[in-house]
Each structure stands twice: as C-alpha cells, then as structure tokens.
PDB file of N, CA and C in Angstrom:
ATOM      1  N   UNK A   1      15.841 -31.185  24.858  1.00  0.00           N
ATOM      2  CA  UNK A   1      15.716 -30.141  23.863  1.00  0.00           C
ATOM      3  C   UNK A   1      16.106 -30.723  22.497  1.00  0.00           C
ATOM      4  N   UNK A   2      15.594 -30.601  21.748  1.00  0.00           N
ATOM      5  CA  UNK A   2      15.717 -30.998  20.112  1.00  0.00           C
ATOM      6  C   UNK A   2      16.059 -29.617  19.245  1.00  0.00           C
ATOM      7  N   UNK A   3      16.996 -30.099  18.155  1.00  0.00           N
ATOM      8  CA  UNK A   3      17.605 -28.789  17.818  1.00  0.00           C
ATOM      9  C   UNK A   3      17.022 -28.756  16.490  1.00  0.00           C
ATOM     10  N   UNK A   4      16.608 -27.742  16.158  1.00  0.00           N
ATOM     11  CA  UNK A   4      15.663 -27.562  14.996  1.00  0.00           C
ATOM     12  C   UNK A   4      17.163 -27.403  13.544  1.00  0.00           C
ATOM     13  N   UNK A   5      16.328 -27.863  11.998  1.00  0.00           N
ATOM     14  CA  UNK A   5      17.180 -27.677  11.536  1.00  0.00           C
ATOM     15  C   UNK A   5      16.777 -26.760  10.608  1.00  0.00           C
ATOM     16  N   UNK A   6      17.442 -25.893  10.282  1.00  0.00           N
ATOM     17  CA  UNK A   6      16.836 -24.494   9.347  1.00  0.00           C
ATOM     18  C   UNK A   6      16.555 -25.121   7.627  1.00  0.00           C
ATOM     19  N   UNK A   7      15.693 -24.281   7.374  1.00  0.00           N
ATOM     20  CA  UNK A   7      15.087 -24.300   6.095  1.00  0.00           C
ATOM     21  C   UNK A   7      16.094 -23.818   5.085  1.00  0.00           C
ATOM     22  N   UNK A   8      16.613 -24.441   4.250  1.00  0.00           N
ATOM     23  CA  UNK A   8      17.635 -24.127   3.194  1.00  0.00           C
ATOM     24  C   UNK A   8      17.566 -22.633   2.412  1.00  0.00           C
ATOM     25  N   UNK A   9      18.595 -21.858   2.796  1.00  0.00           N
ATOM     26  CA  UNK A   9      18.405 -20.158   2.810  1.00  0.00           C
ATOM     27  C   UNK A   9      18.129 -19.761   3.847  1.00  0.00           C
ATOM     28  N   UNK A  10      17.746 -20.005   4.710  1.00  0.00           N
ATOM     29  CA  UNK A  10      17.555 -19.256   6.134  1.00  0.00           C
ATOM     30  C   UNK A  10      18.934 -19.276   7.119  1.00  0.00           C
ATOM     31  N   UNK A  11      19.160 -18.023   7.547  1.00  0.00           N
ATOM     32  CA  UNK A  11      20.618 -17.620   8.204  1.00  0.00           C
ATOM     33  C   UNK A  11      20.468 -17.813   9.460  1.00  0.00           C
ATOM     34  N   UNK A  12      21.361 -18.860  10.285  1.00  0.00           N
ATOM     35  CA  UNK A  12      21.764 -18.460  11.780  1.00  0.00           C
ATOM     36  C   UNK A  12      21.954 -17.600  12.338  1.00  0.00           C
ATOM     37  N   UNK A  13      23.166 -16.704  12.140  1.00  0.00           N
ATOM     38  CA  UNK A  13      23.443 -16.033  12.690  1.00  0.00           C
ATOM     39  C   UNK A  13      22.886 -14.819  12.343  1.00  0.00           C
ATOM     40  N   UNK A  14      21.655 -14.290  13.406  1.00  0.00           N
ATOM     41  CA  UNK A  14      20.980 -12.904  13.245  1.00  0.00           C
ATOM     42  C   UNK A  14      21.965 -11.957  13.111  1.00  0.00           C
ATOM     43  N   UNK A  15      23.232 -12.022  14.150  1.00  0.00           N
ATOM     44  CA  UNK A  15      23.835 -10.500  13.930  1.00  0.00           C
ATOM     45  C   UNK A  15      24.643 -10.145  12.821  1.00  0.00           C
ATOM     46  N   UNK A  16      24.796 -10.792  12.114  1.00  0.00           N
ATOM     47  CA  UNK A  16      25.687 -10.443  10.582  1.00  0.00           C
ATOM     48  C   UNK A  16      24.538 -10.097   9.636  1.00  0.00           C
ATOM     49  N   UNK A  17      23.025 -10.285   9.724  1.00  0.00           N
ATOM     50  CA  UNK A  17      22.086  -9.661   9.293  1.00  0.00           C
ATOM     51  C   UNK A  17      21.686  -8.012   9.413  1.00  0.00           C
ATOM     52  N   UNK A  18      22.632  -7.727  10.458  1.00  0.00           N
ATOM     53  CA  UNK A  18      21.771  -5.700  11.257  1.00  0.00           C
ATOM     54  C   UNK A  18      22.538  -5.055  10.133  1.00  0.00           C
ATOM     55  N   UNK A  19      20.715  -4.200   9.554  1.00  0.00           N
ATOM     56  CA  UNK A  19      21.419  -3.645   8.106  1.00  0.00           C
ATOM     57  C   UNK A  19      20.352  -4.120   7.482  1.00  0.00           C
ATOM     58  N   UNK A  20      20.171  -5.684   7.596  1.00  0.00           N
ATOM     59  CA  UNK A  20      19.937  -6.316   6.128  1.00  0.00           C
ATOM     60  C   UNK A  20      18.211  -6.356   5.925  1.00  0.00           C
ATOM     61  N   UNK A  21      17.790  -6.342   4.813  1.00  0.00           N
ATOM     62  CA  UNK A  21      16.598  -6.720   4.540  1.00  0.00           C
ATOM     63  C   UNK A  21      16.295  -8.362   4.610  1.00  0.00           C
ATOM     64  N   UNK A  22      15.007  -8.448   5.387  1.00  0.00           N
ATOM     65  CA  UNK A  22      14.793 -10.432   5.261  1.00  0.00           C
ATOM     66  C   UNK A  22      13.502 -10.453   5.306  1.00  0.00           C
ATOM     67  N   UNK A  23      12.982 -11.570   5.133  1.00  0.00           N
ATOM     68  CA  UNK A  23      11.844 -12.137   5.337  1.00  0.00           C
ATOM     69  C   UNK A  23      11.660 -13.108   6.580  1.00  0.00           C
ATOM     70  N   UNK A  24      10.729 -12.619   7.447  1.00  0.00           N
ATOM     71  CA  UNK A  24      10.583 -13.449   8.476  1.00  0.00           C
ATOM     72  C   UNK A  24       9.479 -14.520   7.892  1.00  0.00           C
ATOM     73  N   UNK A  25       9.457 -15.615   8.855  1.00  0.00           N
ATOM     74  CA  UNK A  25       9.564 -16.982   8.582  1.00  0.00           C
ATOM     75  C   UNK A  25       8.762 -17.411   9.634  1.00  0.00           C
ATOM     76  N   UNK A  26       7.439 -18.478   9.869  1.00  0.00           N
ATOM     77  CA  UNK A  26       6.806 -18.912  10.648  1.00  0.00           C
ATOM     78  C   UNK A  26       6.515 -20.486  10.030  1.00  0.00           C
ATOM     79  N   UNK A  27       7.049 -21.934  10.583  1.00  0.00           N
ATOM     80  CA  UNK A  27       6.381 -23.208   9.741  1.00  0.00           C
ATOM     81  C   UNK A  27       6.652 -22.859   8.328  1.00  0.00           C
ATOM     82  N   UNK A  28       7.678 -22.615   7.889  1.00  0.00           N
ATOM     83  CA  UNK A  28       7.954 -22.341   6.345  1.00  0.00           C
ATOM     84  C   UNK A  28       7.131 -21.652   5.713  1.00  0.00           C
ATOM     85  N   UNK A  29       6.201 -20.679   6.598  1.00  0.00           N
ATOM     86  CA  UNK A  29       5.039 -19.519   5.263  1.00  0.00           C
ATOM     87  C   UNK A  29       5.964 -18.179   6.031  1.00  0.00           C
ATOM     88  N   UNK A  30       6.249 -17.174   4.999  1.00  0.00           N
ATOM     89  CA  UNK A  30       6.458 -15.821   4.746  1.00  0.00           C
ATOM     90  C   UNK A  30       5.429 -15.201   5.671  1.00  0.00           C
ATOM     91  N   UNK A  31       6.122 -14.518   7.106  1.00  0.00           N
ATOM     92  CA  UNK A  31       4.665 -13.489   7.679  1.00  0.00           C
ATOM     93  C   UNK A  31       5.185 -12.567   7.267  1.00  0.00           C
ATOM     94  N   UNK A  32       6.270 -11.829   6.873  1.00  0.00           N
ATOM     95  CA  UNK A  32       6.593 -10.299   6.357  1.00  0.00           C
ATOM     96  C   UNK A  32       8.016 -10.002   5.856  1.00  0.00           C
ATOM     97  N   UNK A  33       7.981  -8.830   6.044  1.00  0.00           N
ATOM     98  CA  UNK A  33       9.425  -8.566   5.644  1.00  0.00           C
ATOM     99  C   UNK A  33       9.792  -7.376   6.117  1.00  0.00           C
ATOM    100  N   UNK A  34      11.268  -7.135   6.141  1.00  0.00           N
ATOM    101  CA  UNK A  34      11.733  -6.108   7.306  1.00  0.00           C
ATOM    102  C   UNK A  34      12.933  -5.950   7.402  1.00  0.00           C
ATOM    103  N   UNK A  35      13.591  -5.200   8.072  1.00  0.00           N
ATOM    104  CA  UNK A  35      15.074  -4.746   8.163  1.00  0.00           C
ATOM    105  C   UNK A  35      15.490  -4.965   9.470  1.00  0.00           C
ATOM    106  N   UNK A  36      16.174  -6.061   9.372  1.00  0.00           N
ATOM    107  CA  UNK A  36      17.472  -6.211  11.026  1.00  0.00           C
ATOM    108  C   UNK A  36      17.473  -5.098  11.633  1.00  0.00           C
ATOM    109  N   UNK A  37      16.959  -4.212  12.454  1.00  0.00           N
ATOM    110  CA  UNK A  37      17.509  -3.910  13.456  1.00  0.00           C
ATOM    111  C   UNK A  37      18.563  -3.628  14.390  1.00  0.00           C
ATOM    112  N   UNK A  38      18.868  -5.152  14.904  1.00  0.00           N
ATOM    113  CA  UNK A  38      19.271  -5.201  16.069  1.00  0.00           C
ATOM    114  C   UNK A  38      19.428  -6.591  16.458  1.00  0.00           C
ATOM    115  N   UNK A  39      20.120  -7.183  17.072  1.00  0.00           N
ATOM    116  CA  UNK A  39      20.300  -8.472  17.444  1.00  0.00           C
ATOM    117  C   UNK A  39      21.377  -8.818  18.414  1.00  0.00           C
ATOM    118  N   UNK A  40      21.035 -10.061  19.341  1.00  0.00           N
ATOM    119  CA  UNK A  40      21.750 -10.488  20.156  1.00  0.00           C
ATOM    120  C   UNK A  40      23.234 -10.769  19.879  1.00  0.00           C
ATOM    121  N   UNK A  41      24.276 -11.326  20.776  1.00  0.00           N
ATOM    122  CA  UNK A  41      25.639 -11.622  20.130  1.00  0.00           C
ATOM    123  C   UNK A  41      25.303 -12.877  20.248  1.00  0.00           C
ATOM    124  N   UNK A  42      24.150 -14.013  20.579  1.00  0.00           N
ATOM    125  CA  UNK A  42      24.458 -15.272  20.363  1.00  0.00           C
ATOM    126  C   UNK A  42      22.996 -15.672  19.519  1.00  0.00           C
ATOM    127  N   UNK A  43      22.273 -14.746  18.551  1.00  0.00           N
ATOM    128  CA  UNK A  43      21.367 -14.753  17.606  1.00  0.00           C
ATOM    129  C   UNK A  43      20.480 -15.539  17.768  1.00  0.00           C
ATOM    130  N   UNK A  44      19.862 -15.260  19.524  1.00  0.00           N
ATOM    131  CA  UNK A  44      19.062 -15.906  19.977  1.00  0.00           C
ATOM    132  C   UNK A  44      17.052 -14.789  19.552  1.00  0.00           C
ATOM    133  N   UNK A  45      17.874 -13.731  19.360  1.00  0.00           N
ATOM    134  CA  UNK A  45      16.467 -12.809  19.674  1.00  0.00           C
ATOM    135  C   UNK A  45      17.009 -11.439  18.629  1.00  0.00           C
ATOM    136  N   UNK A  46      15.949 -11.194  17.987  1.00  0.00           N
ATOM    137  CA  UNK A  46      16.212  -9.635  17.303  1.00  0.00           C
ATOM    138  C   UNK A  46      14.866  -8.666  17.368  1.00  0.00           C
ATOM    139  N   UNK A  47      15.450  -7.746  16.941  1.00  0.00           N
ATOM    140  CA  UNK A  47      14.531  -6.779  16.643  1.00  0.00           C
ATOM    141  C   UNK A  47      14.424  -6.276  15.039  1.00  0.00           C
ATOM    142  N   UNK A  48      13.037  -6.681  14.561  1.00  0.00           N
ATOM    143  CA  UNK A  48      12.634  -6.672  13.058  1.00  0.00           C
ATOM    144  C   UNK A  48      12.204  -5.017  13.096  1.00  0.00           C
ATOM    145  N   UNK A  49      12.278  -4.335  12.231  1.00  0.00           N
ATOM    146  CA  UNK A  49      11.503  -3.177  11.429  1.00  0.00           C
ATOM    147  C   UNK A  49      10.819  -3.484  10.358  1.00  0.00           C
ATOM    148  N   UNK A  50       9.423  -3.427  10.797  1.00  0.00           N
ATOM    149  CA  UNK A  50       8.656  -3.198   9.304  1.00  0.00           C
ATOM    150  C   UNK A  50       8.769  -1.764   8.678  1.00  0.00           C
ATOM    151  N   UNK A  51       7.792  -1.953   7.278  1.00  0.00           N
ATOM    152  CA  UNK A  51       7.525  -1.478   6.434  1.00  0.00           C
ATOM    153  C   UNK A  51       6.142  -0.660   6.978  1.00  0.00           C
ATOM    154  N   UNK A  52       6.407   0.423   6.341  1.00  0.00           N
ATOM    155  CA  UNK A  52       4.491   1.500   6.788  1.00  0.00           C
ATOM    156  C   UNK A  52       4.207   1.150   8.371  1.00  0.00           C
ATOM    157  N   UNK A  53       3.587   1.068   8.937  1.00  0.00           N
ATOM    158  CA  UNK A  53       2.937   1.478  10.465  1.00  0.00           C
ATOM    159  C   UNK A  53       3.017   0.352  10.625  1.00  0.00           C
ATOM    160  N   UNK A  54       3.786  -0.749  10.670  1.00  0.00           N
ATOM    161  CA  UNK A  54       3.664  -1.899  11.516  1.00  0.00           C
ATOM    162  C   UNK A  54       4.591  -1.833  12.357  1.00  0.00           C
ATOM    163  N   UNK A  55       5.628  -0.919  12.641  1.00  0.00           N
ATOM    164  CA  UNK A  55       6.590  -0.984  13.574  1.00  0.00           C
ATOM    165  C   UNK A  55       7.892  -1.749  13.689  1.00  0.00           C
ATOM    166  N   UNK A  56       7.984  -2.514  14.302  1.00  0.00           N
ATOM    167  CA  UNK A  56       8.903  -3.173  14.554  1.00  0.00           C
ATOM    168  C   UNK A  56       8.799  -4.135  15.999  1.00  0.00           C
ATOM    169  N   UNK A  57       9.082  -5.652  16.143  1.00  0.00           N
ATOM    170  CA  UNK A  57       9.230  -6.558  16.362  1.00  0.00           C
ATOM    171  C   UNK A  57       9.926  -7.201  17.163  1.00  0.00           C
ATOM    172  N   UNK A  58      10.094  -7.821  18.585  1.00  0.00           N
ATOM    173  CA  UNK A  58      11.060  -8.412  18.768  1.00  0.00           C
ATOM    174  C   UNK A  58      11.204 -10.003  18.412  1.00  0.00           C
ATOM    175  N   UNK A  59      11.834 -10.775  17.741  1.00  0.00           N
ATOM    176  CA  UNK A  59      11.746 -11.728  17.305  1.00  0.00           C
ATOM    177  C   UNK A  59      12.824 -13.118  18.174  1.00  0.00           C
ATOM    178  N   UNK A  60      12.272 -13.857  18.109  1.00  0.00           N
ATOM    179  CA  UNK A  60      12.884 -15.504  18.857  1.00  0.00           C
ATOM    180  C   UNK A  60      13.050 -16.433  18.398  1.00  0.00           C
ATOM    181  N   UNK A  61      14.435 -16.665  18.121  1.00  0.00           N
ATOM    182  CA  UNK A  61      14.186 -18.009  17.436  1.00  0.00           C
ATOM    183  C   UNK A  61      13.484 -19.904  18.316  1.00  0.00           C
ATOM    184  N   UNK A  62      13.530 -19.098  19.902  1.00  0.00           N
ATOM    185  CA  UNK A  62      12.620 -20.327  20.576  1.00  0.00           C
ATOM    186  C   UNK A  62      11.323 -20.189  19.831  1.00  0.00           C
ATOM    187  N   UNK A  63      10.694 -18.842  19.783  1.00  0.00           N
ATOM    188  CA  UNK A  63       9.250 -19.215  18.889  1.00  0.00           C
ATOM    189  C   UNK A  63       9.268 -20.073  17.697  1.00  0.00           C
ATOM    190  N   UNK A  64      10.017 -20.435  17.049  1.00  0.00           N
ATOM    191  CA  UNK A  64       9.983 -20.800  15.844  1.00  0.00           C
ATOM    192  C   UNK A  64      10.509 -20.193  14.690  1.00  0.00           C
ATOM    193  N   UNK A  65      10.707 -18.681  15.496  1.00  0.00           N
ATOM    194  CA  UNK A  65      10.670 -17.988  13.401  1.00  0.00           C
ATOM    195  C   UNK A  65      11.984 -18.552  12.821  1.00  0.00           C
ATOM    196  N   UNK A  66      12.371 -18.252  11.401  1.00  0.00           N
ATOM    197  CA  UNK A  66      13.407 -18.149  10.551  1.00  0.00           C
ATOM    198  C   UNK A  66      13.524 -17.380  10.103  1.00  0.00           C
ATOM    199  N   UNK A  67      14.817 -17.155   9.597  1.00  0.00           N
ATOM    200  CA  UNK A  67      14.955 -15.701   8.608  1.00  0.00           C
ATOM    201  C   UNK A  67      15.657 -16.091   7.505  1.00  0.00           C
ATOM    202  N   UNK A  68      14.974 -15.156   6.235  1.00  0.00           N
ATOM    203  CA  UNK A  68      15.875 -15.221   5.002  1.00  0.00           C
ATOM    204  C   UNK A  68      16.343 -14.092   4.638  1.00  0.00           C
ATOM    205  N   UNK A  69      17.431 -14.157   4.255  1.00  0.00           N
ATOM    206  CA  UNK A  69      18.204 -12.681   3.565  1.00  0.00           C
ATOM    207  C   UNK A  69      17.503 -12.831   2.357  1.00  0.00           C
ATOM    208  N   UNK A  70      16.661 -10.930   1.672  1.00  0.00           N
ATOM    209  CA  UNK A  70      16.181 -10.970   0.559  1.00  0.00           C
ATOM    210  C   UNK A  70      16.850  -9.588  -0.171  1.00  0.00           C
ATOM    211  N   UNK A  71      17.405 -10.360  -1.336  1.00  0.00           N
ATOM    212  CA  UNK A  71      18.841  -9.504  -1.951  1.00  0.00           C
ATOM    213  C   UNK A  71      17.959  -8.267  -2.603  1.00  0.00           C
TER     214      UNK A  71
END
C-alpha cells in the first residue's frame, strides 16, 4: 500500500470538518462543493451534502477524493 500525500490545503481529518463547507476533490480538479455531514472517527469515509437536488454523497478517501475547507 502506498500512502498518498495530500494536496496543500486539503484536511485529513474529515471529522473536525461536520458542519463545515468544502470542496470535494478528484486528481486535483474541483467536482463540487458541499457541507460535511457526517464522518467516520478514523476519516476514512463521509457523507457530503450538496447544494439544490444533488443530494448528498458518501465519500472515500480509498477512491481518491480530497477535501478542502472553503471559508
């Protein structure tokens, strides 16, 4: 296993994010943006809320994504 290294601004730890507004993250391009949810205690997996009828998300950081806190 190879340990990925995050993109400068992007937060580890999902659960100090629930609350927060971010931008999810795919290969360093922006797919959206959304509000924490919900998240694991070892910020392996969350749950995103979009904006208008897109719902909400469960997200992985095995897939790849990243997250940025957007103030």
């Amino acid at each position: 296993m190879t340990a990925s290294i995050p993109e400068p601004g992007t937060a580890d730890d999902w659960q100090q994010l629930i609350g927060s507004r971010v931008e999810l993250r795919l290969d360093g391009r922006m797919v959206r943006t959304g509000e924490v949810e919900d998240a694991t205690q070892d910020s392996a997996v969350m749950w995103l809320r979009f904006d208008g009828n897109h719902g909400r998300q469960l997200v992985s950081k095995d897939d790849g994504y990243q997250v940025v806190p957007v103030s």
